[in-house]
Protein backbone atom coordinates (compact mmCIF):
# COMPACT_ATOMS: atom_id res chain seq x y z
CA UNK A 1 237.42 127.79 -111.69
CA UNK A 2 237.07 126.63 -108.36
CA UNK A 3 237.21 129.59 -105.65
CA UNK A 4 238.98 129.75 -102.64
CA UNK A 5 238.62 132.14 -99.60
CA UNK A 6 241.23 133.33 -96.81
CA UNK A 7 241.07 134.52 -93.84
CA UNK A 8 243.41 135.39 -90.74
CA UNK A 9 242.34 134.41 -87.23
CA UNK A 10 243.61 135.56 -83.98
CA UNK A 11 244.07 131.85 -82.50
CA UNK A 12 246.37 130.58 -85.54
CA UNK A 13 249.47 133.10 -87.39
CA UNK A 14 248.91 131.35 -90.56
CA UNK A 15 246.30 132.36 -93.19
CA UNK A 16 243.56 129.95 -93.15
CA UNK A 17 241.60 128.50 -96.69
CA UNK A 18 238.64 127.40 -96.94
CA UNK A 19 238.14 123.84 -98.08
CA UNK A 20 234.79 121.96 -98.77
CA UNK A 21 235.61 118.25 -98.01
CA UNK A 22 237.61 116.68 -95.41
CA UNK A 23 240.92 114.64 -96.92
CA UNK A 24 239.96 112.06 -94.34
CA UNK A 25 236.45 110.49 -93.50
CA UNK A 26 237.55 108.50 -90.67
CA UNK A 27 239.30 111.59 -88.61
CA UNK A 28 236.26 113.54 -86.81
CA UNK A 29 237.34 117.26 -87.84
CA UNK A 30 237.61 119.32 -84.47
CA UNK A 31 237.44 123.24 -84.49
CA UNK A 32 241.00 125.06 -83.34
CA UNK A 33 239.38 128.24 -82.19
CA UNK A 34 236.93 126.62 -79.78
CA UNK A 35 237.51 122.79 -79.81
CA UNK A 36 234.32 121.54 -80.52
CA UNK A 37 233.23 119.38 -83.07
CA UNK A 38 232.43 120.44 -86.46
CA UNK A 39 229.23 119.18 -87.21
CA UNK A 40 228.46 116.38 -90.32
CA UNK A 41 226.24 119.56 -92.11
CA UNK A 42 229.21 121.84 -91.99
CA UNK A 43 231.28 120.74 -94.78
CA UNK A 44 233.04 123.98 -95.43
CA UNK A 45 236.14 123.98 -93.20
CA UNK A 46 239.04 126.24 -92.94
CA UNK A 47 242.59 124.70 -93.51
CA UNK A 48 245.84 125.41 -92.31
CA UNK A 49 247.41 126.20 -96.27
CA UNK A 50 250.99 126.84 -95.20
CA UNK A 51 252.78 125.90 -91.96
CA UNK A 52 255.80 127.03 -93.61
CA UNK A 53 255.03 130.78 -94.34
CA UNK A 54 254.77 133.01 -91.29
CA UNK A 55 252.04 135.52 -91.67
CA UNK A 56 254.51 138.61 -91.65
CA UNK A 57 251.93 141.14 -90.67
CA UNK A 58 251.57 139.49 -87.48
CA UNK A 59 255.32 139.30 -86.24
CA UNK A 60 257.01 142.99 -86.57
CA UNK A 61 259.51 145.04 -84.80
CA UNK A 62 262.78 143.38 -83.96
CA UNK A 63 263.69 142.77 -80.36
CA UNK A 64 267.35 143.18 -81.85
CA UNK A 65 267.98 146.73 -81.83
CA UNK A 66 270.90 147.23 -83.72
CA UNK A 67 273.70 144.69 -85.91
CA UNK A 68 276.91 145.31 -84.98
CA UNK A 69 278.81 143.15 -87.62
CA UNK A 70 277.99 139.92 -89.66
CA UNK A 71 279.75 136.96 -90.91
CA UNK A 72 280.73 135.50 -94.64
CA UNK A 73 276.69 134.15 -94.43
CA UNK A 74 275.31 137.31 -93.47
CA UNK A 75 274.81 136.13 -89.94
CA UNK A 76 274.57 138.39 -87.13
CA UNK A 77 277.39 137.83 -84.70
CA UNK A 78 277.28 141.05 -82.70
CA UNK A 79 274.28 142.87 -81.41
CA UNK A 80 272.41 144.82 -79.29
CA UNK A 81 269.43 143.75 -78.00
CA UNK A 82 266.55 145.51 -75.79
CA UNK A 83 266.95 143.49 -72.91
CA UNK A 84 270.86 144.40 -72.03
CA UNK A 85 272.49 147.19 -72.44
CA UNK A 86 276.04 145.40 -73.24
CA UNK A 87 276.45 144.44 -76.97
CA UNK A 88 275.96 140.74 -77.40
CA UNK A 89 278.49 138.13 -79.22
CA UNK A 90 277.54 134.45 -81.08
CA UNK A 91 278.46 131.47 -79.94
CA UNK A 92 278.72 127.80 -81.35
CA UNK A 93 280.37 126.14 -78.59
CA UNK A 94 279.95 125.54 -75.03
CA UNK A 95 281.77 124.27 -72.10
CA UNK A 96 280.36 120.88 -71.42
CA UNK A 97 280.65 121.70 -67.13
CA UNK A 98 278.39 124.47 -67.79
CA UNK A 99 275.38 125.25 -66.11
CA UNK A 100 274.15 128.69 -67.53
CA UNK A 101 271.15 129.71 -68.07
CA UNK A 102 269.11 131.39 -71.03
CA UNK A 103 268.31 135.35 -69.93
CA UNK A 104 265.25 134.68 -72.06
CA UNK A 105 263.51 131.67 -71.74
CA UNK A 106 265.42 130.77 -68.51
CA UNK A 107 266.33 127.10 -69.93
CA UNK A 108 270.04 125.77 -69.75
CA UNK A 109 272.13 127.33 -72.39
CA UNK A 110 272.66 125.48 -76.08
CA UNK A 111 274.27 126.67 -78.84
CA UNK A 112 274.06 128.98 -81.01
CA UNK A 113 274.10 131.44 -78.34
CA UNK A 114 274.84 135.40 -77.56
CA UNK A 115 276.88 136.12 -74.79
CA UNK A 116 277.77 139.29 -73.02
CA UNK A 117 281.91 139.68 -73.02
CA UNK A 118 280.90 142.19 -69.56
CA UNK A 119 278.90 140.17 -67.34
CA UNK A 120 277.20 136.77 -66.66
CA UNK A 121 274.86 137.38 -69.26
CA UNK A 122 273.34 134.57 -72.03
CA UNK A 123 270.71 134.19 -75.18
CA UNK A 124 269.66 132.13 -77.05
CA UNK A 125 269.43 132.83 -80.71
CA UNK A 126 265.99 131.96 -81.13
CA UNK A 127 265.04 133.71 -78.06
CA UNK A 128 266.96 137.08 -79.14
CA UNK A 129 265.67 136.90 -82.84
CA UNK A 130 262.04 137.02 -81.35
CA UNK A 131 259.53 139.77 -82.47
CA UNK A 132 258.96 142.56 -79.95
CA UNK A 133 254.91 142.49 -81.41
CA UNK A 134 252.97 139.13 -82.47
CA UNK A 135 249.70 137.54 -81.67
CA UNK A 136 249.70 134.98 -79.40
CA UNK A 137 246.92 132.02 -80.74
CA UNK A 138 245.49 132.22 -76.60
CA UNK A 139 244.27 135.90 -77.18
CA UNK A 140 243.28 137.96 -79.87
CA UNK A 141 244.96 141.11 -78.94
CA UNK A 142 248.73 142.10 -79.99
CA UNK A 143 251.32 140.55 -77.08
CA UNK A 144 254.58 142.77 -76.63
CA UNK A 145 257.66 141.29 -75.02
CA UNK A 146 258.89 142.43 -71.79
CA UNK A 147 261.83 141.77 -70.15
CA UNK A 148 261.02 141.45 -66.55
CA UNK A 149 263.00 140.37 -62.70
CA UNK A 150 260.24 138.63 -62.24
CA UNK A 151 256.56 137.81 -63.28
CA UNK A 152 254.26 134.83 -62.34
CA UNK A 153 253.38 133.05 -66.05
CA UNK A 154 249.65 133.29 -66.30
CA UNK A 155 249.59 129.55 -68.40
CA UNK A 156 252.01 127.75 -66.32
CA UNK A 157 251.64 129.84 -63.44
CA UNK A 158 255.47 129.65 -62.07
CA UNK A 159 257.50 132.43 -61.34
CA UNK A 160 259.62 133.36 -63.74
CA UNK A 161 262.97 135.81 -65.18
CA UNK A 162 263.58 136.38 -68.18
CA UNK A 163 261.73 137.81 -71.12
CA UNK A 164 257.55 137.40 -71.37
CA UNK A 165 255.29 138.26 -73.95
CA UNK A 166 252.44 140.34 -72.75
CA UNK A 167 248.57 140.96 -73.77
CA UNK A 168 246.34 143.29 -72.77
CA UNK A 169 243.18 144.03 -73.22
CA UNK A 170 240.15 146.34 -71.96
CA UNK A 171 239.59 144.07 -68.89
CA UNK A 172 242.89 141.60 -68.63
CA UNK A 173 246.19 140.95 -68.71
CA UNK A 174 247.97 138.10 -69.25
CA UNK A 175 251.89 137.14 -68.92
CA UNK A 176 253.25 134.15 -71.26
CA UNK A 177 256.74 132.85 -70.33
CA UNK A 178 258.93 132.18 -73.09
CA UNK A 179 258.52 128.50 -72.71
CA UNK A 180 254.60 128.46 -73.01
CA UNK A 181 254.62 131.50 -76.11
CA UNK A 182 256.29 129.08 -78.26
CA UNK A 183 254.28 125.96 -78.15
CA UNK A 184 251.33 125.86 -80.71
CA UNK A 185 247.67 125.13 -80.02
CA UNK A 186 247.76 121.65 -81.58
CA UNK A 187 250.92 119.16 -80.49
CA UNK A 188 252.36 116.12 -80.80
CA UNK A 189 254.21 115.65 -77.21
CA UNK A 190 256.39 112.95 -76.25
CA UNK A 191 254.61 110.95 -73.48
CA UNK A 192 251.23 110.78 -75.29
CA UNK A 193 250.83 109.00 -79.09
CA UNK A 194 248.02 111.47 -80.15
CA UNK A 195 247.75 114.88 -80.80
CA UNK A 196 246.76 117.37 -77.89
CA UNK A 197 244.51 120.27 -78.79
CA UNK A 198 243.67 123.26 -76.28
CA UNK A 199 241.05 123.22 -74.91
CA UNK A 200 239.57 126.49 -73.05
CA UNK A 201 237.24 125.30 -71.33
CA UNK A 202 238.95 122.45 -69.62
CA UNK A 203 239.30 122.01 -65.83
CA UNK A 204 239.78 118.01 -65.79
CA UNK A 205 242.93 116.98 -63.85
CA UNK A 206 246.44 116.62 -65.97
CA UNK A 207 247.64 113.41 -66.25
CA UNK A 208 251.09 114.05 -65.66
CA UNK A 209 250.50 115.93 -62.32
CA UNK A 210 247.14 115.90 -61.26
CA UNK A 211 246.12 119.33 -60.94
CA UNK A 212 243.36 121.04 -62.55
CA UNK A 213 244.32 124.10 -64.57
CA UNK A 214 242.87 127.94 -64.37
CA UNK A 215 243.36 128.77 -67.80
CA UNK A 216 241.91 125.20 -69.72
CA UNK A 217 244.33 122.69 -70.76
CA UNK A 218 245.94 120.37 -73.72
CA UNK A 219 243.59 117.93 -74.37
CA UNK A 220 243.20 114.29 -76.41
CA UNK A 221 240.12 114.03 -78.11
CA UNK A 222 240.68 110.18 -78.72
CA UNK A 223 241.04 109.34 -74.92
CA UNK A 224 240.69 112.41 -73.02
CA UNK A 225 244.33 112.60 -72.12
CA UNK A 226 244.98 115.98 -70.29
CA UNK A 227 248.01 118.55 -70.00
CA UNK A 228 248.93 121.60 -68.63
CA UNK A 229 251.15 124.62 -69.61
CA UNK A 230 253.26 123.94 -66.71
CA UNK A 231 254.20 120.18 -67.85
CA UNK A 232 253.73 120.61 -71.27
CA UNK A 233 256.70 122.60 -70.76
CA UNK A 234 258.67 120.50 -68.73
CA UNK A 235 262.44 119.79 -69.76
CA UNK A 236 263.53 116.52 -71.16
CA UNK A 237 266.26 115.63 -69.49
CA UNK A 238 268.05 117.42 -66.19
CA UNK A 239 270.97 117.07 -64.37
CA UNK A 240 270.84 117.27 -60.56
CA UNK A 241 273.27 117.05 -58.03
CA UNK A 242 271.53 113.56 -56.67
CA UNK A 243 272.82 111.83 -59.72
CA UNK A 244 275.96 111.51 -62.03
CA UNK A 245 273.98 111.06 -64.90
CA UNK A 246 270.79 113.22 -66.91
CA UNK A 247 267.90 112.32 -65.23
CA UNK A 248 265.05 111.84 -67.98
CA UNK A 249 261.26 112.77 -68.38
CA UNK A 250 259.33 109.50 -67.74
CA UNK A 251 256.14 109.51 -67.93
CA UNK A 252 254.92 105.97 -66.15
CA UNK A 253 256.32 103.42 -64.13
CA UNK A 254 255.61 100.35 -65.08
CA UNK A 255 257.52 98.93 -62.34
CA UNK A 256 254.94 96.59 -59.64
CA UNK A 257 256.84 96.99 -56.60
CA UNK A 258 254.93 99.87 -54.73
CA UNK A 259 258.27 99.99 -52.62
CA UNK A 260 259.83 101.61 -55.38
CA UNK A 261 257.25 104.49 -55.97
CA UNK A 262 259.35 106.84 -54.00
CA UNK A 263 261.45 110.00 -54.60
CA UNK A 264 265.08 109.54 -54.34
CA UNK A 265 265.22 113.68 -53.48
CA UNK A 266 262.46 113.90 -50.88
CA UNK A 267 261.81 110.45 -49.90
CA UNK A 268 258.06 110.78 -50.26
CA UNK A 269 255.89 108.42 -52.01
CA UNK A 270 255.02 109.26 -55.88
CA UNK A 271 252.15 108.16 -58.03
CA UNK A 272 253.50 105.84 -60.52
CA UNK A 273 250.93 107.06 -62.98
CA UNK A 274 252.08 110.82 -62.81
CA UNK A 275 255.15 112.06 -64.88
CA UNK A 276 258.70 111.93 -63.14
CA UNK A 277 262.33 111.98 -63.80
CA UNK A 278 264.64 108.80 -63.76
CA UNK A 279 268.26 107.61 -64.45
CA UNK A 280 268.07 104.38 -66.06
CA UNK A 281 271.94 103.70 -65.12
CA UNK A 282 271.41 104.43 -61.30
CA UNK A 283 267.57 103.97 -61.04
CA UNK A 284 267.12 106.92 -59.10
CA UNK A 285 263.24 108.14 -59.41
CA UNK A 286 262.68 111.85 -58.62
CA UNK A 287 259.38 114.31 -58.53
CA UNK A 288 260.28 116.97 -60.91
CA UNK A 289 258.82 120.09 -58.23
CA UNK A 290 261.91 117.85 -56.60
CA UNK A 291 264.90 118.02 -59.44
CA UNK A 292 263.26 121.60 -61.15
CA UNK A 293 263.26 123.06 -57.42
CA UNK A 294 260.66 125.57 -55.65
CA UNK A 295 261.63 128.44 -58.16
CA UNK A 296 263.54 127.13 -61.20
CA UNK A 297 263.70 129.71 -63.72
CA UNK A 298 264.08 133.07 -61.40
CA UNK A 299 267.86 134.16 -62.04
CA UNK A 300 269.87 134.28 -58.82
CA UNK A 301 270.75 137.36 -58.02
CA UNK A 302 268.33 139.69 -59.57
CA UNK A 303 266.96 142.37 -58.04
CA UNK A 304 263.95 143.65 -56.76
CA UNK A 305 263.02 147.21 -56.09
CA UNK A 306 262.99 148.59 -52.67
CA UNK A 307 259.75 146.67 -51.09
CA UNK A 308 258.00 144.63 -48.04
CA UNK A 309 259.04 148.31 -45.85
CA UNK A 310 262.29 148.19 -46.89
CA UNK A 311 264.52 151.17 -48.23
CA UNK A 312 266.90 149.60 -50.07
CA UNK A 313 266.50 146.89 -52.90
CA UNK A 314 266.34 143.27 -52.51
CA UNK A 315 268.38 140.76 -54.38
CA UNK A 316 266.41 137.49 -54.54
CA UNK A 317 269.15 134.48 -53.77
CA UNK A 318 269.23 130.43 -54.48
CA UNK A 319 271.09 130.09 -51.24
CA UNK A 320 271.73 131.58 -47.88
CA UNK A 321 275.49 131.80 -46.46
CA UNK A 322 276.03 132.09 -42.72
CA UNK A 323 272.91 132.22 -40.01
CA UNK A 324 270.59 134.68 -40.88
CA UNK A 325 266.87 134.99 -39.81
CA UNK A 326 263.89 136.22 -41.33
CA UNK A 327 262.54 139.27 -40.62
CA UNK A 328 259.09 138.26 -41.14
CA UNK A 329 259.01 134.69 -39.42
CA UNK A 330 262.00 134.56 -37.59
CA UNK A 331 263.13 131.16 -38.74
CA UNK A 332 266.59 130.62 -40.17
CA UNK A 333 266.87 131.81 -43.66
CA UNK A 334 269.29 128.40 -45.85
CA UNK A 335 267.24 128.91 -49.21
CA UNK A 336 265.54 130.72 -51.58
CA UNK A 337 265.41 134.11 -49.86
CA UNK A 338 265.44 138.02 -50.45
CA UNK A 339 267.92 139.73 -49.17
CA UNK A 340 269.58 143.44 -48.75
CA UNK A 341 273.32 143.87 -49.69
CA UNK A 342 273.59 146.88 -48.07
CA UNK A 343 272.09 145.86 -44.09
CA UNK A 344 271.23 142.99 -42.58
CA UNK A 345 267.75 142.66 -43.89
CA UNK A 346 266.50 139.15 -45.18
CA UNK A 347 263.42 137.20 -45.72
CA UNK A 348 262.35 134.01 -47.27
CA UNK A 349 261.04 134.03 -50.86
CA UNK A 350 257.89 132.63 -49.65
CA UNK A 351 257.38 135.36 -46.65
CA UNK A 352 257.15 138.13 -49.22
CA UNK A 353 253.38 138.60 -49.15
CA UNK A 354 253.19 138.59 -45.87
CA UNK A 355 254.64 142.00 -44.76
CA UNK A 356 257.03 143.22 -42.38
């Protein structure tokens, strides 16, 4: 009888086998853990034996604290969940002129959805059915979401709301973002026809932006196609207030004329070759820093504690009514700023490490 071995690892959640040929001669095998090569000699490999089953002891401990009532299916349709203290309700629809956001990943809203009947409150399904406890395939110790104001994503390094999964160990700790916990370590991503492994190591350039990454990067071992967490993530499709229609991820621009490599937003030249966003009906080109804006996923409104030698908290705003000027530079406050409901205290968002 022919034996087989398993094993967990901390870089995949599925149980691994171990297998003594490759299925395929002509496909050079390439290690998940460390993204080497596996050397000719080594013929025993291990195998990914189920992507279906999810290892159970490496998920536990609802972030759903409590059912409230169920449907005919035995689906949840009222909750509480850790992150609010309202209950939550499902939802199937949405209003088309809607521009919500998730509470937990920070996306637009889609259905299903919970909703809070109290307050301008959203989540996702998927996002509130997510395990307080898992392993994370970038670290080997236990990550624990966190619902947090606000937290810089340590593998797409924006500045984020919402809900984070975090790791710790004796000397680090790292913040994921909802959007870069949930993609794997191998992927098939629109805008490249191979698959992208991560690599640790990596510090080339991405393609799609042209910055190096901190933390390695997604890489093709055919053609050394690179991507990072930050536009691996990237939406699809946006709307924007420069166009009438979705504005698309494109992710080259085949079009000659040099005089049309500009953004439509900021007027600035782009590089044809980097990613972008475009409305075939209007052919209107945009830099996605440009559509996403400086600070995308941080909710408006939320609040910061009392900081930056202030006594009262700050709420951290999209938009600035009326002339107000910062405390710190003086300039006129019209966007993303932190201000004080209770005085006339304000600064800009990107003043707050400078001090008062």
């Amino acid at each position: 009888m022919e034996k087989v071995e398993q094993i967990k690892r901390f870089f995949h959640h599925h149980p691994l086998m171990l297998v003594e040929e490759q299925s395929d001669q002509n496909e050079k095998p390439y290690c998940s853990g460390c993204g080497e090569v596996v050397s000719a000699e080594n013929k025993n490999l291990y195998y990914i034996i189920d992507q279906e089953t999810q290892d159970e002891g490496l998920a536990s401990d609802s972030s759903i604290t409590c059912v409230i009532d169920v449907n005919q299916h035995g689906e949840a349709i009222k909750i509480k969940h850790f992150i609010h203290e309202h209950n939550l309700v499902l939802e199937d629809k949405i209003n088309e002129a809607s521009d919500r956001n998730c509470d937990g990943c920070m996306r637009s809203i889609s259905t299903p959805f919970y909703y809070c009947s109290e307050c301008n409150f959203f989540l996702h399904k998927s996002c509130a059915e997510l395990p307080k406890i898992k392993h994370h395939w970038f670290q080997r110790f236990a990550a624990t979401l966190q619902a947090k104001n606000f937290e810089t994503c340590d593998l797409c390094n924006r500045s984020c709301s919402g809900l984070f999964y975090r790791s710790k160990s004796d000397d680090e700790i790292l913040d994921f973002c909802l959007r870069c916990a949930t993609v794997p370590n191998i992927i098939k991503r629109q805008g490249h026809e191979h698959f992208l492994f991560f690599d640790y190591k990596c510090k080339m350039q991405c393609n799609a932006c042209g910055v190096g990454s901190e933390h390695g990067a997604f890489r093709c071992r055919k053609c050394n196609f690179t991507l990072d967490f930050a536009c691996m993530t990237l939406p699809q499709a946006i709307q924007h207030k420069c166009d009438d229609h979705l504005l698309r991820l494109t992710y080259h621009d085949d079009n000659d004329d040099t005089e049309q490599h500009y953004c439509d937003i900021c007027e600035v030249k782009r590089n044809p070759n980097h990613w972008y966003y475009w409305c075939s009906t209007c052919d209107n080109s945009v830099h996605p820093e440009c559509v996403l804006g400086k600070y995308p996923f941080i909710k408006d409104g939320i609040t910061w504690p009392n900081t930056y030698g202030h006594r009262h908290n700050l709420s951290f705003v999209l938009k600035v009514d009326g002339y107000h000027k910062c405390t710190v530079c003086g300039k006129v406050c019209h966007d993303e700023a932190l201000k004080c409901s209770t005085c006339n205290f304000i600064i800009h968002y990107g003043c707050r490490r400078k001090g008062v």
